[in-house]
Protein backbone atom coordinates (compact mmCIF):
# COMPACT_ATOMS: atom_id res chain seq x y z
CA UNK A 1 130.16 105.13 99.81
CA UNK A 2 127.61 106.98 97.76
CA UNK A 3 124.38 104.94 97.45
CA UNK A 4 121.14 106.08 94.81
CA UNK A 5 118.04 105.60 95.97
CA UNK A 6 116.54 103.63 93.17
CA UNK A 7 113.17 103.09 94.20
CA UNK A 8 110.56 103.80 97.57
CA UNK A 9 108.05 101.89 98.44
CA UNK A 10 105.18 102.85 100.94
CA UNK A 11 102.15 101.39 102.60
CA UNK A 12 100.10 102.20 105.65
CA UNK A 13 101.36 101.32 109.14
CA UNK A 14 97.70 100.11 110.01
CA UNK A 15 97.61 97.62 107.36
CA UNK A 16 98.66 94.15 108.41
CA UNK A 17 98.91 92.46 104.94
CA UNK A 18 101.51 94.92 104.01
CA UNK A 19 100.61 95.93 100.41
CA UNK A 20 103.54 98.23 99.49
CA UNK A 21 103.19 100.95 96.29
CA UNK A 22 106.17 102.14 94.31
CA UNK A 23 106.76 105.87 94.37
CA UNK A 24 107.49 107.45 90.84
CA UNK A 25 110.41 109.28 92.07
CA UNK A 26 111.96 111.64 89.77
CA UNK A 27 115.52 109.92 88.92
CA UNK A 28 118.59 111.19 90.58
CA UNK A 29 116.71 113.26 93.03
CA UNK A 30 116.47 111.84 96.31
CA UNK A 31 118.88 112.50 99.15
CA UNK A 32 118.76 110.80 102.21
CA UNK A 33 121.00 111.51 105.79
CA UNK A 34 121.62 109.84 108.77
CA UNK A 35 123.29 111.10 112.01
CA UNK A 36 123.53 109.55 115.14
CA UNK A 37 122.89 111.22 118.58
CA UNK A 38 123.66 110.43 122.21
CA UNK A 39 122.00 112.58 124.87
CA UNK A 40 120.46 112.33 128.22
CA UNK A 41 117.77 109.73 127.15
CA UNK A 42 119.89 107.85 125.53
CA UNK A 43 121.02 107.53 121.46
CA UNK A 44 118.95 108.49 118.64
CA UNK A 45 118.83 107.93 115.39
CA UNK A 46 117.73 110.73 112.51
CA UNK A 47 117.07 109.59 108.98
CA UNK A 48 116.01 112.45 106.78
CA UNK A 49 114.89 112.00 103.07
CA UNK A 50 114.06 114.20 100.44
CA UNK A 51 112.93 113.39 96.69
CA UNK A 52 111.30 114.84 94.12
CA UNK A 53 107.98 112.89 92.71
CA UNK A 54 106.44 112.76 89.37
CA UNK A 55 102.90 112.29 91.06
CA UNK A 56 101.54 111.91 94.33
CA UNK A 57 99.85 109.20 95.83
CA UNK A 58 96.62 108.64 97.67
CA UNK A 59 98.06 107.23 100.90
CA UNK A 60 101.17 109.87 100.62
CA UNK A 61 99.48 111.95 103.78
CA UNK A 62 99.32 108.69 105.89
CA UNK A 63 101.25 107.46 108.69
CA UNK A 64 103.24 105.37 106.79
CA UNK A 65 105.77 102.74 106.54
CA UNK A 66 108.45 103.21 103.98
CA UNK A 67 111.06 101.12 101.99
CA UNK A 68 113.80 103.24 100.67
CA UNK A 69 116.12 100.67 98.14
CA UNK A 70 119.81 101.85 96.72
CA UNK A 71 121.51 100.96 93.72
CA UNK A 72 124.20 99.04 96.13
CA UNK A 73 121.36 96.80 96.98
CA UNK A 74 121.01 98.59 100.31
CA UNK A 75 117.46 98.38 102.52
CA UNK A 76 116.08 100.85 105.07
CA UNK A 77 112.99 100.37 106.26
CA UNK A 78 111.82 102.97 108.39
CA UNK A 79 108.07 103.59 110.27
CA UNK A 80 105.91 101.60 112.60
CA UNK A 81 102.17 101.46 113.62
CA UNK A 82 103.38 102.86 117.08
CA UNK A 83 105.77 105.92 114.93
CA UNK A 84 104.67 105.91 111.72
CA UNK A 85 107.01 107.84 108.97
CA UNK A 86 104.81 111.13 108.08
CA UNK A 87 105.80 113.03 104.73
CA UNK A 88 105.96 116.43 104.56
CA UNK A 89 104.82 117.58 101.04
CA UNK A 90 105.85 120.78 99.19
CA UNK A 91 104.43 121.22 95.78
CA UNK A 92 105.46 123.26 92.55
CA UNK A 93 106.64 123.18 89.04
CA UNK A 94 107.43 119.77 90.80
CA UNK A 95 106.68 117.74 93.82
CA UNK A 96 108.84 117.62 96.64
CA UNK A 97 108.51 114.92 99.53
CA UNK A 98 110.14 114.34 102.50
CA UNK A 99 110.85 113.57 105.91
CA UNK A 100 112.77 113.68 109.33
CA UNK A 101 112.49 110.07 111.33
CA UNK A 102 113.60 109.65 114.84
CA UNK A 103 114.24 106.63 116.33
CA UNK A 104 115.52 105.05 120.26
CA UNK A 105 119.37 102.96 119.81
């Protein structure tokens, strides 16, 4: 099934109260993958997200928690104090963010 990301949400992994900020994402331009892989240590998890940004905010470059919600009504919620989610940023004509998360089971 083919799910839109409709709208991110970030905040800090360090903060306790949680206060989550919207990302203007550019409409129709996020992708995000998962693949699942089994090896010697046991089975891991990849989640990998691109999207493209109208503007970048302040805690963008901070380990991060993040909130990624689909048009199907769909939830991940990726990033911990202990692995934090850490954007990679590429900037241009537009802004391009994005990121590879691992995770154990």
């Amino acid at each position: 099934m083919i799910s839109i990301i409709q709208r991110i949400s970030i905040t800090r992994s360090d903060d306790n109260d949680c206060h989550w900020y919207d990302l203007e994402i550019v409409p129709a331009t996020g992708e995000i993958e998962t693949s699942t892989k089994t090896d010697t240590q046991g089975k891991k998890k990849t989640t990998t997200l691109k999207v493209k940004v109208k503007e970048l905010h302040q805690y963008i470059n901070d380990n991060l928690k993040v909130r990624i919600y689909a048009t199907n009504r769909d939830l991940l919620e990726l990033g911990t104090i202990d692995v934090p989610v850490i954007f990679e940023v590429k900037e241009s004509k537009v802004i391009e963010i994005s990121f590879e998360y691992i995770t154990k089971g």
